[in-house]
PDB file of N, CA and C in Angstrom:
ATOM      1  N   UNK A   1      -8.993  -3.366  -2.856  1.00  0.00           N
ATOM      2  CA  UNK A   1      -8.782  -4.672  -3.410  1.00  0.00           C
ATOM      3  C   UNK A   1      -8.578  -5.653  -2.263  1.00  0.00           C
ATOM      4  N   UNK A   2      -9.221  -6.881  -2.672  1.00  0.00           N
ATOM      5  CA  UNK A   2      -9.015  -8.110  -1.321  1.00  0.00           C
ATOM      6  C   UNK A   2      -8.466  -9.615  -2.013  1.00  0.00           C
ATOM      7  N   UNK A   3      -7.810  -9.890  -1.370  1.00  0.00           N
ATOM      8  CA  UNK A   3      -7.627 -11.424  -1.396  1.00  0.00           C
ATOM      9  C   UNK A   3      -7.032 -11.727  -2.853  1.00  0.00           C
ATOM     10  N   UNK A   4      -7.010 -12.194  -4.374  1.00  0.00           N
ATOM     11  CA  UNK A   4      -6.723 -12.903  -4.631  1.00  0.00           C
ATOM     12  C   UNK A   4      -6.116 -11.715  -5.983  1.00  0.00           C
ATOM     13  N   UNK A   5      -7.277 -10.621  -5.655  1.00  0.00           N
ATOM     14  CA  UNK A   5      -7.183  -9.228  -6.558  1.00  0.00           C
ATOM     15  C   UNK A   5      -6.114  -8.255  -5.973  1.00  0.00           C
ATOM     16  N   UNK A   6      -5.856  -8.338  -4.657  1.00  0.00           N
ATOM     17  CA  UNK A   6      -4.589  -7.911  -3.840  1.00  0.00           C
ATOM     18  C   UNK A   6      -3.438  -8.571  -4.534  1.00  0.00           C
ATOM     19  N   UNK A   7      -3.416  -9.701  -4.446  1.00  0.00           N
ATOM     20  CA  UNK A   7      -1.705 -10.501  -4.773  1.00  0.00           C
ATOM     21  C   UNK A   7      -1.459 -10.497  -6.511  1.00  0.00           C
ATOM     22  N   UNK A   8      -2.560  -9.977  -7.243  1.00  0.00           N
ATOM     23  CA  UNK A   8      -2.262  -9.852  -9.115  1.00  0.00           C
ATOM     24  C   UNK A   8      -1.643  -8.313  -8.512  1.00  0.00           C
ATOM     25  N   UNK A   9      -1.638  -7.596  -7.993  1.00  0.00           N
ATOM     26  CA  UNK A   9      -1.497  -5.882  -8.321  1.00  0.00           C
ATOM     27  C   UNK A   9      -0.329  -5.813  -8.581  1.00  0.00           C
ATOM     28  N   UNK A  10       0.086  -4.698  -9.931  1.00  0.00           N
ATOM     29  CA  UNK A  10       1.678  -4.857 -10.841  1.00  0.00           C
ATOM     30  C   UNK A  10       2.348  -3.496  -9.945  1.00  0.00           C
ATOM     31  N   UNK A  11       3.104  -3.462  -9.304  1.00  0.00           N
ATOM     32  CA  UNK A  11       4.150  -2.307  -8.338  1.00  0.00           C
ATOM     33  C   UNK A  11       5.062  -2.272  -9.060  1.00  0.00           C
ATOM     34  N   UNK A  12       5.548  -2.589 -10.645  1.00  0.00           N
ATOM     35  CA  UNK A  12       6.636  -1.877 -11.268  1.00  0.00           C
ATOM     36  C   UNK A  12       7.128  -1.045 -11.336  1.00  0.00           C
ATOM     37  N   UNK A  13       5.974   0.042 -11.855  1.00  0.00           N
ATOM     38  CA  UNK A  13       5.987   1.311 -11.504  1.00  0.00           C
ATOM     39  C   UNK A  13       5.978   2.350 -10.644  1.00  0.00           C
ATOM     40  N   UNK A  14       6.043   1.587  -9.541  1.00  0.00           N
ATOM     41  CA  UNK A  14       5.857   2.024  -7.840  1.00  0.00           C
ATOM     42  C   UNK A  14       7.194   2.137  -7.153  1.00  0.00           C
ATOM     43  N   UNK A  15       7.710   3.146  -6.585  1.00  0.00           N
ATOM     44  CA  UNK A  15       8.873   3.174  -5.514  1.00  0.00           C
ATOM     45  C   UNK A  15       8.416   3.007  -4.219  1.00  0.00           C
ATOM     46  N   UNK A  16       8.939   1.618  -3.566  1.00  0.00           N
ATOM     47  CA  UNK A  16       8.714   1.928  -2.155  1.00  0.00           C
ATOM     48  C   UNK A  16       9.178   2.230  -1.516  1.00  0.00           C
ATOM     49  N   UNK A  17       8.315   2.408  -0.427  1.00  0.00           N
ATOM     50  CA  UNK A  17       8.368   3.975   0.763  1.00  0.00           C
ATOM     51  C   UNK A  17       8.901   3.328   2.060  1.00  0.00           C
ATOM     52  N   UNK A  18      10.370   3.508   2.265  1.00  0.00           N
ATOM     53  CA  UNK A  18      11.050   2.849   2.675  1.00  0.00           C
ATOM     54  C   UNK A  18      10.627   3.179   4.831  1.00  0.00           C
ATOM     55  N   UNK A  19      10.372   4.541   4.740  1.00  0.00           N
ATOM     56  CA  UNK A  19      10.091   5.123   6.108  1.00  0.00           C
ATOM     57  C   UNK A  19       9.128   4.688   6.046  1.00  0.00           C
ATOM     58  N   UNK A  20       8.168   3.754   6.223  1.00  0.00           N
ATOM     59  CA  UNK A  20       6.933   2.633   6.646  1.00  0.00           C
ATOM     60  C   UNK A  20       6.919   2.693   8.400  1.00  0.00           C
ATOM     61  N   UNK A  21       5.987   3.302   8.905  1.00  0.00           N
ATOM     62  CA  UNK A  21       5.773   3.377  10.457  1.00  0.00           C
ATOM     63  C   UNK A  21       4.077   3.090  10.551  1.00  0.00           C
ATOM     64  N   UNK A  22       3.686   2.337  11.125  1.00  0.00           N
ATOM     65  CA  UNK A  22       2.089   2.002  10.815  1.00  0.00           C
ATOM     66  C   UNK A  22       1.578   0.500  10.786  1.00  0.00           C
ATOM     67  N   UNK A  23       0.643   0.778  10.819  1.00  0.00           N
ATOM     68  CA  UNK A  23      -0.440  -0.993  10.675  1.00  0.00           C
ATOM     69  C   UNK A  23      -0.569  -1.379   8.803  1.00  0.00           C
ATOM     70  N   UNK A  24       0.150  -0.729   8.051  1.00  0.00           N
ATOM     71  CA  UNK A  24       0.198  -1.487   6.614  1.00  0.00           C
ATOM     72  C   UNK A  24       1.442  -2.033   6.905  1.00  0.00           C
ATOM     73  N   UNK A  25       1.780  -3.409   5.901  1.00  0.00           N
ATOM     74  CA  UNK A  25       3.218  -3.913   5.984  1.00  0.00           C
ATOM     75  C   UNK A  25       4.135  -3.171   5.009  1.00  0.00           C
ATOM     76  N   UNK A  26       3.791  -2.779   3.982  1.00  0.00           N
ATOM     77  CA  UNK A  26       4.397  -1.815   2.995  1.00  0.00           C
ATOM     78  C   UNK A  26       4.015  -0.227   2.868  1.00  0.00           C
ATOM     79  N   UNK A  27       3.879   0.278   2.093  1.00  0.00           N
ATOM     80  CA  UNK A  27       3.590   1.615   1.213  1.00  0.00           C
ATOM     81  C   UNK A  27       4.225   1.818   0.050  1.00  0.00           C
ATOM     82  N   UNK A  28       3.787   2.353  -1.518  1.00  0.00           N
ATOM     83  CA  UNK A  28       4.385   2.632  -2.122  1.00  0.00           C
ATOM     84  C   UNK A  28       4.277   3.533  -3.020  1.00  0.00           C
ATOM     85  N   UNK A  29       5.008   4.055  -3.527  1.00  0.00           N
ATOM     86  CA  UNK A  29       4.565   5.788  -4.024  1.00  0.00           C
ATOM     87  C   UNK A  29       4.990   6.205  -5.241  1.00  0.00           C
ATOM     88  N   UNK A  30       3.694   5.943  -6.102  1.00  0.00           N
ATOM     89  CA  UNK A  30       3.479   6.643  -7.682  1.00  0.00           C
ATOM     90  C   UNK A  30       3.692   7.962  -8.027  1.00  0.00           C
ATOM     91  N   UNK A  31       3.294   8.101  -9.300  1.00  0.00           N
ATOM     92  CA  UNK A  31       3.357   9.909  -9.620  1.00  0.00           C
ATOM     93  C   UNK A  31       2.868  10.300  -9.129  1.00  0.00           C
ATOM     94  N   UNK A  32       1.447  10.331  -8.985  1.00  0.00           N
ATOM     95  CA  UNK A  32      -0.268  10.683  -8.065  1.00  0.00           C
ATOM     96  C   UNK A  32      -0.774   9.723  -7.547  1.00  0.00           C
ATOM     97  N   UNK A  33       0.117   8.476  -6.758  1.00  0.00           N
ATOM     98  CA  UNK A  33      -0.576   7.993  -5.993  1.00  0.00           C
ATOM     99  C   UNK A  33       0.078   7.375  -4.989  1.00  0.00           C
ATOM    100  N   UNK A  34      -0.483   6.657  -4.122  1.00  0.00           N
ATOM    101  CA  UNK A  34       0.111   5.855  -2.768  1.00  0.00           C
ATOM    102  C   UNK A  34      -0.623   4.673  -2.706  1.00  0.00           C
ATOM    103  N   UNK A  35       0.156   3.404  -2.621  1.00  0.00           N
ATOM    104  CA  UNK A  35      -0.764   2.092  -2.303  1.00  0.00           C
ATOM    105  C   UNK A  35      -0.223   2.031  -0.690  1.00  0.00           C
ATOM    106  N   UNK A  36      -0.769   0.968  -0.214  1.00  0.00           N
ATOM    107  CA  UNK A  36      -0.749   0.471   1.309  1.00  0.00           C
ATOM    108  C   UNK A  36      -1.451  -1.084   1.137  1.00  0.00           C
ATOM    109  N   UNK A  37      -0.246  -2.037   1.515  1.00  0.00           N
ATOM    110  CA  UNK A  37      -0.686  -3.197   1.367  1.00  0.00           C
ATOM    111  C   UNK A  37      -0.606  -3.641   2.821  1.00  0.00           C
ATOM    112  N   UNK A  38      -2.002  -4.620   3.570  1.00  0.00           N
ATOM    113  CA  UNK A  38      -1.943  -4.817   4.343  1.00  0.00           C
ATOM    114  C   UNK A  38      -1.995  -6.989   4.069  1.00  0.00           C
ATOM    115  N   UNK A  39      -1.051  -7.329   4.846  1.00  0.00           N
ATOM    116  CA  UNK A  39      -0.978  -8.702   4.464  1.00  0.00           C
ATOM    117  C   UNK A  39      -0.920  -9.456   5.262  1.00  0.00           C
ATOM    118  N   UNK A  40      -0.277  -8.803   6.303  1.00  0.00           N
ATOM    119  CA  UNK A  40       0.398  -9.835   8.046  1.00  0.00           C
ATOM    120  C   UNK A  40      -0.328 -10.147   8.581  1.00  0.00           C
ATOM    121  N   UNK A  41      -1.884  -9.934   8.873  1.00  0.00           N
ATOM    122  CA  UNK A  41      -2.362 -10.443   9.915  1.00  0.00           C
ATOM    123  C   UNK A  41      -3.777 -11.479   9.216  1.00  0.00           C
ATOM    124  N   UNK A  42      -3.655 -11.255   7.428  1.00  0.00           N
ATOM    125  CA  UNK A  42      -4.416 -12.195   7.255  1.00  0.00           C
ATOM    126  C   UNK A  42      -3.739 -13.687   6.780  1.00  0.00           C
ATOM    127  N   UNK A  43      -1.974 -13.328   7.202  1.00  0.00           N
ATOM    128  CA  UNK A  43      -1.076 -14.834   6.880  1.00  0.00           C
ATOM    129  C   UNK A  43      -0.989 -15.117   7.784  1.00  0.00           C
ATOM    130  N   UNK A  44      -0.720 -14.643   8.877  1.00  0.00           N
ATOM    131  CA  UNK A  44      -0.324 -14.947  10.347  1.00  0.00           C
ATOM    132  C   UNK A  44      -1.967 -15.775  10.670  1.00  0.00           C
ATOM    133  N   UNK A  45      -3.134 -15.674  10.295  1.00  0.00           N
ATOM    134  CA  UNK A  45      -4.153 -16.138  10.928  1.00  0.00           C
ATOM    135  C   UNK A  45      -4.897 -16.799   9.719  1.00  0.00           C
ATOM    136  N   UNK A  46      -4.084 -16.929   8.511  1.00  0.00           N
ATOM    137  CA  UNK A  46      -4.333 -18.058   7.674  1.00  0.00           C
ATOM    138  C   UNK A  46      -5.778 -17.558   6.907  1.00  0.00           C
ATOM    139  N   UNK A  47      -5.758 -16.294   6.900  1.00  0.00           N
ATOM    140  CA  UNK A  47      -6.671 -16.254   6.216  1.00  0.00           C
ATOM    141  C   UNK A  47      -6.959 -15.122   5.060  1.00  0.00           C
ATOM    142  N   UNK A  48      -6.582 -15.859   3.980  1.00  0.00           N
ATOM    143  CA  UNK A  48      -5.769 -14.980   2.480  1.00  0.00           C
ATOM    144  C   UNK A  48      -6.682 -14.575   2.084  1.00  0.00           C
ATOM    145  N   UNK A  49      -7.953 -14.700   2.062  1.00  0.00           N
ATOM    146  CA  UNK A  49      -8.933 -13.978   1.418  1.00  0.00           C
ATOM    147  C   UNK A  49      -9.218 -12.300   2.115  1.00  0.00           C
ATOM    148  N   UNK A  50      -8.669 -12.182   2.990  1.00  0.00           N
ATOM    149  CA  UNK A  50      -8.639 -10.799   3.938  1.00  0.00           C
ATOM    150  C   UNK A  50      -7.496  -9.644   3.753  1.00  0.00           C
ATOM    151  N   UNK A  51      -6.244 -10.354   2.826  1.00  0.00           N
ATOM    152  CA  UNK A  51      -5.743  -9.019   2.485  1.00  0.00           C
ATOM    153  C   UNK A  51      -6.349  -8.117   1.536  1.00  0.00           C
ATOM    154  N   UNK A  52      -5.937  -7.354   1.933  1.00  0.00           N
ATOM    155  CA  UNK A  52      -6.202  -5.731   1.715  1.00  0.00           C
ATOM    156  C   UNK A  52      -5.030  -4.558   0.913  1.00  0.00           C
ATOM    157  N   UNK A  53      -5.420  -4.039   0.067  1.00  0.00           N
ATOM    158  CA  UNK A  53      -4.364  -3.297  -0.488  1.00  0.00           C
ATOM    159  C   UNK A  53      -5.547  -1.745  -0.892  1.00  0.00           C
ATOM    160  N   UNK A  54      -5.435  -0.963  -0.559  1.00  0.00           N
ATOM    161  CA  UNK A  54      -5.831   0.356  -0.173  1.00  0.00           C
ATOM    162  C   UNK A  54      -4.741   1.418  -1.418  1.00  0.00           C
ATOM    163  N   UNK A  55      -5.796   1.848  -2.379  1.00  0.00           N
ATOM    164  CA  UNK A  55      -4.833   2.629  -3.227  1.00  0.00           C
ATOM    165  C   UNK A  55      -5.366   4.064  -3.249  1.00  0.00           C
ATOM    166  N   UNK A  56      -4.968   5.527  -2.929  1.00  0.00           N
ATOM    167  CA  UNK A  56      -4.891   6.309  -2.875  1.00  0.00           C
ATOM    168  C   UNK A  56      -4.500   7.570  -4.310  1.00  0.00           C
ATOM    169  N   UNK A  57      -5.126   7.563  -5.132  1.00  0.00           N
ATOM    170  CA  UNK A  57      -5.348   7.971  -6.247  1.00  0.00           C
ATOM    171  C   UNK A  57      -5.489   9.501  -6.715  1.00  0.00           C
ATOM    172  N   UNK A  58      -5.000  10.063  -7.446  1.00  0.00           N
ATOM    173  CA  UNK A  58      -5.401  11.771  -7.665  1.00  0.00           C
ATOM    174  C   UNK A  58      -4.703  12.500  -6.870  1.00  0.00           C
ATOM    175  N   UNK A  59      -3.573  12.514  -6.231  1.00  0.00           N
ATOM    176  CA  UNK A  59      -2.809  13.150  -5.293  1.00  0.00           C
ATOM    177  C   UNK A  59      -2.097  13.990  -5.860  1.00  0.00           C
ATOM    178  N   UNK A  60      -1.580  15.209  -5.178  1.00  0.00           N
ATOM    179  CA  UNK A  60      -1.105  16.092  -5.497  1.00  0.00           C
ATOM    180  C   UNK A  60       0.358  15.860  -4.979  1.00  0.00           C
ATOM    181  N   UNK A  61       1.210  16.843  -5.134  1.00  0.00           N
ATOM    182  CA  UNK A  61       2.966  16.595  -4.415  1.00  0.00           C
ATOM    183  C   UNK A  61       2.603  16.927  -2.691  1.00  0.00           C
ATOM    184  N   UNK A  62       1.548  17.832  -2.290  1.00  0.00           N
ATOM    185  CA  UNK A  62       1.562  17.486  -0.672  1.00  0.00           C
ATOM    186  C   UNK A  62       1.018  16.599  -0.410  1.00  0.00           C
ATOM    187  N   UNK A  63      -0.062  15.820  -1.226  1.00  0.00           N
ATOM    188  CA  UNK A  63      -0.666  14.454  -0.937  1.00  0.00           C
ATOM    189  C   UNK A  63       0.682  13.182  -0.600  1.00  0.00           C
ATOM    190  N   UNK A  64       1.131  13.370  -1.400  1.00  0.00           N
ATOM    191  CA  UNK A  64       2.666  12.103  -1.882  1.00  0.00           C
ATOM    192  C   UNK A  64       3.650  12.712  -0.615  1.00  0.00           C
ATOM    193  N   UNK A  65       4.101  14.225  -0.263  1.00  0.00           N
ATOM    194  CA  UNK A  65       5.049  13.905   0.595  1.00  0.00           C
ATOM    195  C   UNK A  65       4.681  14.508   1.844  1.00  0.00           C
ATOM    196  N   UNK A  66       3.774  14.620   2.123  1.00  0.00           N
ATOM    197  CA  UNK A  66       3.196  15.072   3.283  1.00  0.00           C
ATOM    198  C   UNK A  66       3.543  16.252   4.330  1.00  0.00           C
ATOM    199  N   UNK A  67       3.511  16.474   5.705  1.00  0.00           N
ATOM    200  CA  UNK A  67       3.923  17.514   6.588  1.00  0.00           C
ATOM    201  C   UNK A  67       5.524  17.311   6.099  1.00  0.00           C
ATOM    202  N   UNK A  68       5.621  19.049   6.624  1.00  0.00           N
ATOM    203  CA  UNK A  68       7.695  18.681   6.546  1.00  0.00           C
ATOM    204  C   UNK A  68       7.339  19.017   8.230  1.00  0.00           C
ATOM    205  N   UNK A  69       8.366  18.290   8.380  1.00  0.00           N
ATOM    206  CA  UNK A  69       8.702  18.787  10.036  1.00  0.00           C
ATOM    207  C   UNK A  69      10.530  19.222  10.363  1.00  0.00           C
TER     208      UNK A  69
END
């Protein structure tokens, strides 16, 4: 999703993913899924039609919590 279809998306149902380390400004994590909203560098350079929100769909419980270390 970009630009205007990025900023309608409903995250009610979404917990976010507070350990965020990375080039998205958020993350947030469904039953079976993960979004990643990227926003900062198309406000910082004024240009809103370039965010990006990346949704990750059909995941399993190692998809959602990944390596243990």
């Amino acid at each position: 999703m970009t630009g205007e279809e990025a900023d309608g998306l409903d995250l009610d149902s979404f917990d976010a993913v507070p350990e965020v380390a990375g080039i998205a400004d958020t993350w947030w994590r469904g039953t079976d899924s993960l979004i990643a909203i990227y926003r900062g560098e198309a406000e910082v350079m004024h240009a809103h039609p370039f965010r990006t929100v990346t949704i990750y769909a059909g995941l399993d419980a190692w998809g959602l919590r990944g390596l243990d270390t």
